[in-house]
Each structure stands twice: as structure tokens, then as C-alpha cells.
C-alpha atoms as a PDB file:
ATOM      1  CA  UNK A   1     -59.430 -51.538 -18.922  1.00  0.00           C
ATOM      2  CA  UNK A   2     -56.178 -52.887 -20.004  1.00  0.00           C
ATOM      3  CA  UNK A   3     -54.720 -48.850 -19.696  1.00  0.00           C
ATOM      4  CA  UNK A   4     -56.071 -49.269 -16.103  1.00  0.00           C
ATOM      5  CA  UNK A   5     -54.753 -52.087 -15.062  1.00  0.00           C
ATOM      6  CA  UNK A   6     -50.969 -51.277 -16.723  1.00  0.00           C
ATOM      7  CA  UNK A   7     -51.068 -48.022 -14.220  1.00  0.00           C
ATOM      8  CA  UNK A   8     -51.967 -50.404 -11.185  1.00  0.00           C
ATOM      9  CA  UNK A   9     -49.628 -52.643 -11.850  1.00  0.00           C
ATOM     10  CA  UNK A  10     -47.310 -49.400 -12.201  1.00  0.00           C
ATOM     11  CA  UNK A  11     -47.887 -48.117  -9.221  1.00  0.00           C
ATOM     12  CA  UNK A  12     -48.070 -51.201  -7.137  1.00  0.00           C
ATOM     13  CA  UNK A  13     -45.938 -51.842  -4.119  1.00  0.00           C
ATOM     14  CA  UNK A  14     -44.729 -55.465  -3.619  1.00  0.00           C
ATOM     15  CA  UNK A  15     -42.576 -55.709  -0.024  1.00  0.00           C
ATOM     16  CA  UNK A  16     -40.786 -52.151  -0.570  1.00  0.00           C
ATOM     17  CA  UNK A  17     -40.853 -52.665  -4.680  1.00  0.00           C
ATOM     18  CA  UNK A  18     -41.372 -50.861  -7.249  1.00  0.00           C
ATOM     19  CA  UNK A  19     -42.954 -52.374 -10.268  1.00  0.00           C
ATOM     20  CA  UNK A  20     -41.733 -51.963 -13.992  1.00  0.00           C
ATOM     21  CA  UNK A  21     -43.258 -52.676 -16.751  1.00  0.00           C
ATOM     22  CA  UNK A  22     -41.784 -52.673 -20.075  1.00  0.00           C
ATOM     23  CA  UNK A  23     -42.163 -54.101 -23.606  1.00  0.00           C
ATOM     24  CA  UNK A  24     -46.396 -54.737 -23.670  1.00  0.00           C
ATOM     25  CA  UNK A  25     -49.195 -53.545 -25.936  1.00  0.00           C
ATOM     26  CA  UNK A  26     -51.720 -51.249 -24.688  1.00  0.00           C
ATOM     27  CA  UNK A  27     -54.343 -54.199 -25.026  1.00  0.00           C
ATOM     28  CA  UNK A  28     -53.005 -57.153 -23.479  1.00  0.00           C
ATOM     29  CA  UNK A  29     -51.946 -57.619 -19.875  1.00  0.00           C
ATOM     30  CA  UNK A  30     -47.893 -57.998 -19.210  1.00  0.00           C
ATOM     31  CA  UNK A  31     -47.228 -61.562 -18.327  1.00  0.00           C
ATOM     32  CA  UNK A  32     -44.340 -61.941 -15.209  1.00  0.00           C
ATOM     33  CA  UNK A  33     -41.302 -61.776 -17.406  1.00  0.00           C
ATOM     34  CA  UNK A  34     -42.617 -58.181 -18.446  1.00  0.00           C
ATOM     35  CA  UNK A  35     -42.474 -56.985 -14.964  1.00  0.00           C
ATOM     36  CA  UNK A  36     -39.212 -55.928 -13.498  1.00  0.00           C
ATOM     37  CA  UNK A  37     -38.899 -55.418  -9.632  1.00  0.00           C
ATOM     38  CA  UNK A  38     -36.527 -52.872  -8.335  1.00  0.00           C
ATOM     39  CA  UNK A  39     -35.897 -51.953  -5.059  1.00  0.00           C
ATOM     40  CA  UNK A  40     -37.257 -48.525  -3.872  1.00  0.00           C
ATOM     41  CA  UNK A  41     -34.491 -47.509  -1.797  1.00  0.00           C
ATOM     42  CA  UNK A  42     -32.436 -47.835  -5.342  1.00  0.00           C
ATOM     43  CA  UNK A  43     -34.660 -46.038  -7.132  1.00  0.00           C
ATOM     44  CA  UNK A  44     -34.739 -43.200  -4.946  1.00  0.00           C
ATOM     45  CA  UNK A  45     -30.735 -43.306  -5.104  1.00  0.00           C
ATOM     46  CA  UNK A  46     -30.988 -43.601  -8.890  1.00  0.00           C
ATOM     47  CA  UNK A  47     -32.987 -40.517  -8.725  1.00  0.00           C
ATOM     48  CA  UNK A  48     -31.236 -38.343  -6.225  1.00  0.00           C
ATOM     49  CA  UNK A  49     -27.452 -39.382  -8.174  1.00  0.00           C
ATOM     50  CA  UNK A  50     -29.108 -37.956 -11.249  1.00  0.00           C
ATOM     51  CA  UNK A  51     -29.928 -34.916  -9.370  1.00  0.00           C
ATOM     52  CA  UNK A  52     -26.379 -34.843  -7.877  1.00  0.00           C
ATOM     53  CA  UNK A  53     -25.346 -34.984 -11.095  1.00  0.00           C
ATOM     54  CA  UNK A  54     -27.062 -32.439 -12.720  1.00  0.00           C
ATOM     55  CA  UNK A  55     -26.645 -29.886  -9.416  1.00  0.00           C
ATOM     56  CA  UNK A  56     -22.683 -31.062  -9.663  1.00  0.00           C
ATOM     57  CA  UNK A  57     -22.815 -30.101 -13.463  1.00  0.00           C
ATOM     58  CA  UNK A  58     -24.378 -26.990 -12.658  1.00  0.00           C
ATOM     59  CA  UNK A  59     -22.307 -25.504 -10.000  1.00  0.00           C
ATOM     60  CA  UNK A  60     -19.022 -26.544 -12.334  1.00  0.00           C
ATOM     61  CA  UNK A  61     -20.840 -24.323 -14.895  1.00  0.00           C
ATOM     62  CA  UNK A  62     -21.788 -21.361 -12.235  1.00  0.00           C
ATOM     63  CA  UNK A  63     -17.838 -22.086 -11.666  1.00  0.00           C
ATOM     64  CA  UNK A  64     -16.276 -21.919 -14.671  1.00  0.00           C
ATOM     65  CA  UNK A  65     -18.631 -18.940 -15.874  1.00  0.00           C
ATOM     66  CA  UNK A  66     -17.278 -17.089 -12.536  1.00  0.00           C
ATOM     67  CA  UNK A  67     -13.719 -18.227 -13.153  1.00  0.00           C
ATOM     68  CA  UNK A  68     -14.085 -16.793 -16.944  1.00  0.00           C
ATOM     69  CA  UNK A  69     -14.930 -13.108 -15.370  1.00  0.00           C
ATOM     70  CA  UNK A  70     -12.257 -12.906 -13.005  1.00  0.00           C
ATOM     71  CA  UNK A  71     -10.025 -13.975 -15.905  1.00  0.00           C
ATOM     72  CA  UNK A  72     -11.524 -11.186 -17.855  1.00  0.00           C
ATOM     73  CA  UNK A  73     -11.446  -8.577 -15.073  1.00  0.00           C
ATOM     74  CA  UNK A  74      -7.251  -9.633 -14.314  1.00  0.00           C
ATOM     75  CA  UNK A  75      -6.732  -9.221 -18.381  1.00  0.00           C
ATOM     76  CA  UNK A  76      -8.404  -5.611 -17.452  1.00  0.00           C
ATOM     77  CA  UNK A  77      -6.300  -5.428 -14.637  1.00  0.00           C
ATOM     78  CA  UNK A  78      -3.429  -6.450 -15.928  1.00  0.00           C
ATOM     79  CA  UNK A  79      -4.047  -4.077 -18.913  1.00  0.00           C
ATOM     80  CA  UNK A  80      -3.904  -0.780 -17.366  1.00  0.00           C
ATOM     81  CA  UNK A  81      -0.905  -1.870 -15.304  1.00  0.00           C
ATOM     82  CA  UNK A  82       1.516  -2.346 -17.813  1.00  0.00           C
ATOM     83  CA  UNK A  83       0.092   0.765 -19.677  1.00  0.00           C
ATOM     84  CA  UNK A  84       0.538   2.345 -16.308  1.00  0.00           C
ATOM     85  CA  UNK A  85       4.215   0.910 -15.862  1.00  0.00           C
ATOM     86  CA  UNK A  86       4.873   1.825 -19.683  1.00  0.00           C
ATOM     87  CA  UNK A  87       4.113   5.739 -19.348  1.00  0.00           C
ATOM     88  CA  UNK A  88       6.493   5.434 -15.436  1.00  0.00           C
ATOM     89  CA  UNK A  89       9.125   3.779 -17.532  1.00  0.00           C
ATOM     90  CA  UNK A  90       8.743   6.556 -20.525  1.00  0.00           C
ATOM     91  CA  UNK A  91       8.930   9.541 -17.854  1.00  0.00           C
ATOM     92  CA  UNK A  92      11.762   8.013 -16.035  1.00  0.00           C
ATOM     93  CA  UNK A  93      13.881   7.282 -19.560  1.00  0.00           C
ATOM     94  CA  UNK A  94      13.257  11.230 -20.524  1.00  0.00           C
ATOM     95  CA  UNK A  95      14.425  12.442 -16.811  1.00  0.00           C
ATOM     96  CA  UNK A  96      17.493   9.772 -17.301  1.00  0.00           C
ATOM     97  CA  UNK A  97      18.288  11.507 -20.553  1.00  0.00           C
ATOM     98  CA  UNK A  98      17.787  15.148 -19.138  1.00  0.00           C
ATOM     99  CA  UNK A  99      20.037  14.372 -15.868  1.00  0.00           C
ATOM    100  CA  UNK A 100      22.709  12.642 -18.018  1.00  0.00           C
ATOM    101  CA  UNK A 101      22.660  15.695 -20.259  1.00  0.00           C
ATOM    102  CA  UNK A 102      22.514  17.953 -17.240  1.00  0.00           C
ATOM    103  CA  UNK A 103      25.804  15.964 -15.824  1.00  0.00           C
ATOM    104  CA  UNK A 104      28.079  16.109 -19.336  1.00  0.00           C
ATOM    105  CA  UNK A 105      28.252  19.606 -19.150  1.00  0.00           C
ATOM    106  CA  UNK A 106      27.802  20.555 -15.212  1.00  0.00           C
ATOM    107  CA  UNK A 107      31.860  19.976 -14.794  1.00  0.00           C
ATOM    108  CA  UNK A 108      32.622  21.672 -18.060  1.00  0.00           C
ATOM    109  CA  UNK A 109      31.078  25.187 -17.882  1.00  0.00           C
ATOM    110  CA  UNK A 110      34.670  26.684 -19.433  1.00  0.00           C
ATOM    111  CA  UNK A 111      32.267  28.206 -22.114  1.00  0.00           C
ATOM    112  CA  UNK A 112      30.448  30.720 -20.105  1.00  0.00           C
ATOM    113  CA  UNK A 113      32.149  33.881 -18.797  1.00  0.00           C
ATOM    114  CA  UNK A 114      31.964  34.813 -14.993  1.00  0.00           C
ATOM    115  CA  UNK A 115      28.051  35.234 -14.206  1.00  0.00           C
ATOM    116  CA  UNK A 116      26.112  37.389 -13.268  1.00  0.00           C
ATOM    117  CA  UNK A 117      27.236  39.909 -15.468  1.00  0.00           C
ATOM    118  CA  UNK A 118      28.001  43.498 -14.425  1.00  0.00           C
ATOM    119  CA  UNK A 119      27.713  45.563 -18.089  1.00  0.00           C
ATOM    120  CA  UNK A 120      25.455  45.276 -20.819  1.00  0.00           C
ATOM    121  CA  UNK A 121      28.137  45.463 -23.356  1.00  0.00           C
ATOM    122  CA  UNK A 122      29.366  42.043 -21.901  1.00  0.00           C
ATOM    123  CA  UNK A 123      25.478  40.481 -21.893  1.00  0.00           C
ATOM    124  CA  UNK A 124      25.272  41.871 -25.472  1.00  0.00           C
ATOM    125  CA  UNK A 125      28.069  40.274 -26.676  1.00  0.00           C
ATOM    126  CA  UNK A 126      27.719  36.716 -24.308  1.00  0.00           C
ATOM    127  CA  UNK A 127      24.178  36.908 -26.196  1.00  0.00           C
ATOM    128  CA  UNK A 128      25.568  37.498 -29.876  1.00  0.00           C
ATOM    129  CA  UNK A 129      27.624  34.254 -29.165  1.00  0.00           C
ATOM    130  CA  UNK A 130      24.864  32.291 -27.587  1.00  0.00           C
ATOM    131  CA  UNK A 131      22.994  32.202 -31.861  1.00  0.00           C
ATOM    132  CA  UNK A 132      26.470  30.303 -32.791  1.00  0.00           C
ATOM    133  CA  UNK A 133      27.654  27.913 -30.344  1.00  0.00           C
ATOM    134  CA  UNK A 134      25.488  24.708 -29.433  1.00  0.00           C
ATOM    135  CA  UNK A 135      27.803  23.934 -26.381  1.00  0.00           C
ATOM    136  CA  UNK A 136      27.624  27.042 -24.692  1.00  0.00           C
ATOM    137  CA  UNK A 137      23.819  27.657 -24.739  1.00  0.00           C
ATOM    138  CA  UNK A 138      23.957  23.767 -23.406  1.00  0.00           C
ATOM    139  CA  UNK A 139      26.521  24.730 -20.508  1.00  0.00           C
ATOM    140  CA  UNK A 140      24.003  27.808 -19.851  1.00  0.00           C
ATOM    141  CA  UNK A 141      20.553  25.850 -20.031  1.00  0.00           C
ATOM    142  CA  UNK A 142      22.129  23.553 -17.318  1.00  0.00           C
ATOM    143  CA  UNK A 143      23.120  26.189 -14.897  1.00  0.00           C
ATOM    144  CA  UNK A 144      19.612  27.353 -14.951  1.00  0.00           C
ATOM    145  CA  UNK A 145      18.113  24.314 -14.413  1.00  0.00           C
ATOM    146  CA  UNK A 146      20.035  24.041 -11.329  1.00  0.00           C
ATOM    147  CA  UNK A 147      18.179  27.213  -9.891  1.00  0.00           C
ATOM    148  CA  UNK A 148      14.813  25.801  -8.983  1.00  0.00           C
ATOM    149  CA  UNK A 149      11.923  26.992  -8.679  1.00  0.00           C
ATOM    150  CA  UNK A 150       8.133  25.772  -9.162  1.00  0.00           C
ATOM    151  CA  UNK A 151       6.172  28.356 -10.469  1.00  0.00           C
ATOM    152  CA  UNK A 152       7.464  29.961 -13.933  1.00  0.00           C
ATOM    153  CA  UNK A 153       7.604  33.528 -12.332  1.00  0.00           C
ATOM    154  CA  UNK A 154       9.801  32.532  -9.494  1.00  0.00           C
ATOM    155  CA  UNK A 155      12.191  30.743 -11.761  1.00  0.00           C
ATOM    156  CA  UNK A 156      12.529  33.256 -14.226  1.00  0.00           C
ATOM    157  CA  UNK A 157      13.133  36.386 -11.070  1.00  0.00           C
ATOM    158  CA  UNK A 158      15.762  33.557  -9.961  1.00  0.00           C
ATOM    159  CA  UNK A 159      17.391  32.891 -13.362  1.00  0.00           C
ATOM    160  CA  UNK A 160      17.760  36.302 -14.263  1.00  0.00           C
ATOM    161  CA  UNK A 161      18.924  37.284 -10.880  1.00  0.00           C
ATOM    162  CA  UNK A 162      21.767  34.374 -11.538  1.00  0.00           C
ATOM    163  CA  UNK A 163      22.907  35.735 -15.073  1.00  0.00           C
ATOM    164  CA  UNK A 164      22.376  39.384 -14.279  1.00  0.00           C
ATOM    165  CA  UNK A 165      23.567  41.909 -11.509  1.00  0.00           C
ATOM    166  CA  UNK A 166      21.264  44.093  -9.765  1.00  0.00           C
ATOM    167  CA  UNK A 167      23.064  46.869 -10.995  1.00  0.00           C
ATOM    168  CA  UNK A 168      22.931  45.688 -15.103  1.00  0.00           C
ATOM    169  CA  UNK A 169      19.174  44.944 -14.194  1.00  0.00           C
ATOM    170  CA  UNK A 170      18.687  48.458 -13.198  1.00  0.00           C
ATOM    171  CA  UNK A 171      20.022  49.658 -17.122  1.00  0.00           C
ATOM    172  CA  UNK A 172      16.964  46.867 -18.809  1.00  0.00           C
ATOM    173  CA  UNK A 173      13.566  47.099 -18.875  1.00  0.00           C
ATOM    174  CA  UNK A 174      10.847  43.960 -19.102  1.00  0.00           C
ATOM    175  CA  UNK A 175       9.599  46.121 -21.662  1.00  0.00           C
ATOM    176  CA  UNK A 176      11.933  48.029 -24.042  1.00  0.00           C
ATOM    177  CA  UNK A 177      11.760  51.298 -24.348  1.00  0.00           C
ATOM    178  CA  UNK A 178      14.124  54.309 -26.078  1.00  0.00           C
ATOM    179  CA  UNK A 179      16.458  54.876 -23.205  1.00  0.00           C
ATOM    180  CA  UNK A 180      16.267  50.933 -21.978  1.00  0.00           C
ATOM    181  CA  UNK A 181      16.491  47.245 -23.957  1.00  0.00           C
ATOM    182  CA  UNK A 182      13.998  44.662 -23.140  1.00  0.00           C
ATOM    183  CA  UNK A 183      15.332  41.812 -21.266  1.00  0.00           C
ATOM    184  CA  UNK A 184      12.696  39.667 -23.574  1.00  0.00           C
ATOM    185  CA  UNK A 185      14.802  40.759 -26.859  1.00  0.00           C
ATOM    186  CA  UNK A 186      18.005  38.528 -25.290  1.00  0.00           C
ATOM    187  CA  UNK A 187      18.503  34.844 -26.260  1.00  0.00           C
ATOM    188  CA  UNK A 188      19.327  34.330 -22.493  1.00  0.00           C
ATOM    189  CA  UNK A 189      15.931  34.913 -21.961  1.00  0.00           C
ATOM    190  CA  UNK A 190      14.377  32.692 -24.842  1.00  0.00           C
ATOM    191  CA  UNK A 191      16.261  29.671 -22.743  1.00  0.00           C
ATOM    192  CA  UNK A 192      15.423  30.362 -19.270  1.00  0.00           C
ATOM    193  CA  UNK A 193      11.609  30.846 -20.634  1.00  0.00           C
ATOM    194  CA  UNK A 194      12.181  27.472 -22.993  1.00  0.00           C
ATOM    195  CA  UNK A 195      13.059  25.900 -19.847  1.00  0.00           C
ATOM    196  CA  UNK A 196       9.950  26.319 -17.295  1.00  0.00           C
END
């Protein structure tokens, strides 16, 4: 009966009140300094700020969890763009060093003889000479480059076309045989095709 009357006096309204009880045994009824009164319309803010404050603390987690991915996704990000701007700035340092090493010897080209040549005695012999000297084959591998051409068959027709004359072209072969050398045997060719 006691259990009964404790939920009553629980549950009862006095003049927009909610009643409290606190500190009484299950067997005795709570005298008037047991019973608290508290103001619903408090209560119902006491309620709803705890409920602010666990939706508040909630959507700062949903935050800070979203907030955490895009900091992940940016490393990502952020990743392949400097290995991106790494392999750009690799390229561009080996095309640097090529067109610097074009430009040292595309004044000086005092090494080479008059091109294209007209005999094969004078090829022979510009080829012989090619095995020993460093500088000339340099000189030679930048007038080549300067020819152009894409595709590797239209740069070789052109750099042979540059170093040879129709009419020593007519005296080789692309394959040797007993009457005609192979242009393949020459170290002028083993640059232009070490080139493209």
C-alpha cells in the first residue's frame, strides 16, 4: 500500500507541480520535508536542455567524424599531387639537361665535315673516327636531333637523307650484300637509331 501511495504522490499534480520524492523507505509514508516541488515548465526545460545537449554532442561528433574524412581524402589528394608534380619536375630536369647539352655543341659543330656526304670513302672514314672521338659523335647526335620527326621510320629516312646524298645512298644497301655495304654496319646509324 505504501508502494502505491509513493507512485501517487509521484505522479501528483499540485497547481502545475511536479512532485519529488526522495530519501523514504518503501514502508513508511514521506513526511512534507521529503517532498520536493518543482515547477513543470522547468522540468520540461531540464529535460529538453539534456536533449539539446546530447543532439549538440552528437552532431559535433557526426562533425568531427566528417571533418576527419575530408582530412583523409585531402592527405589522398594531396598525395598524388606532389607525386604527380615530382615525376613533371623529373621529366622537365632530363629535357633541361638534353636541351642544355643540345645547345653546348649546336654553335660548335667544327668537328663534323661538310654533310651530307657525296663518297663512301669519306662516310667510311667520318665513321672510323666517330669509335674515337666523344665530341664529334656529340656534335653529330645533336644535328640529328634537330631533324624531327615522330615516328622512328620517318626520322631515320630524314636523318640519313641529312648525312647522306642521294647519290652515296644509291652505292648502300639496308641490307648488305657483295657488291653493296649495309647502311646498318655504320656507327652513324647506331646514333640516329639510339636516338628515336
Amino acid at each position: 500500500m505504501a508502494a502505491q501511495t509513493l507512485d501517487s504522490l509521484q505522479m501528483k499534480k499540485k497547481e502545475n507541480q511536479y512532485i519529488e520524492v526522495s530519501n523514504i523507505s518503501q514502508d513508511s509514508l514521506p513526511n512534507e520535508e521529503q517532498i520536493q516541488y518543482i515547477e513543470l515548465s522547468n522540468v520540461s526545460q531540464v529535460n529538453h536542455n539534456d536533449t539539446n545537449i546530447n543532439t549538440a554532442k552528437n552532431d559535433i561528433l557526426k562533425e568531427l567524424r566528417e571533418i576527419k574524412e575530408q582530412m583523409q581524402k585531402s592527405e589522398e589528394s594531396n598525395k598524388k599531387i606532389v607525386t604527380k608534380l615530382t615525376e613533371e619536375i623529373i621529366s622537365l630536369r632530363k629535357e633541361v639537361t638534353q636541351l642544355k647539352a643540345r645547345d653546348l655543341f649546336e654553335t660548335d659543330s667544327s668537328l663534323l665535315p661538310s654533310l651530307p656526304f657525296w663518297e663512301l670513302t669519306t662516310l667510311k672514314d667520318f665513321d672510323e673516327k666517330l669509335f674515337l672521338d666523344d665530341k664529334m659523335r656529340a656534335q653529330l647526335k645533336c644535328v640529328v636531333q634537330k631533324i624531327g620527326g615522330e615516328e622512328v621510320p620517318v626520322f631515320v629516312r630524314l636523318a640519313l637523307k641529312q648525312i647522306e646524298s642521294d647519290e652515296l645512298a644509291i652505292n648502300l644497301t639496308w641490307r648488305e650484300t657483295s657488291e653493296k655495304p649495309s647502311i646498318q654496319n655504320f656507327a652513324v646509324f647506331a646514333i640516329i637509331k639510339g636516338l628515336k
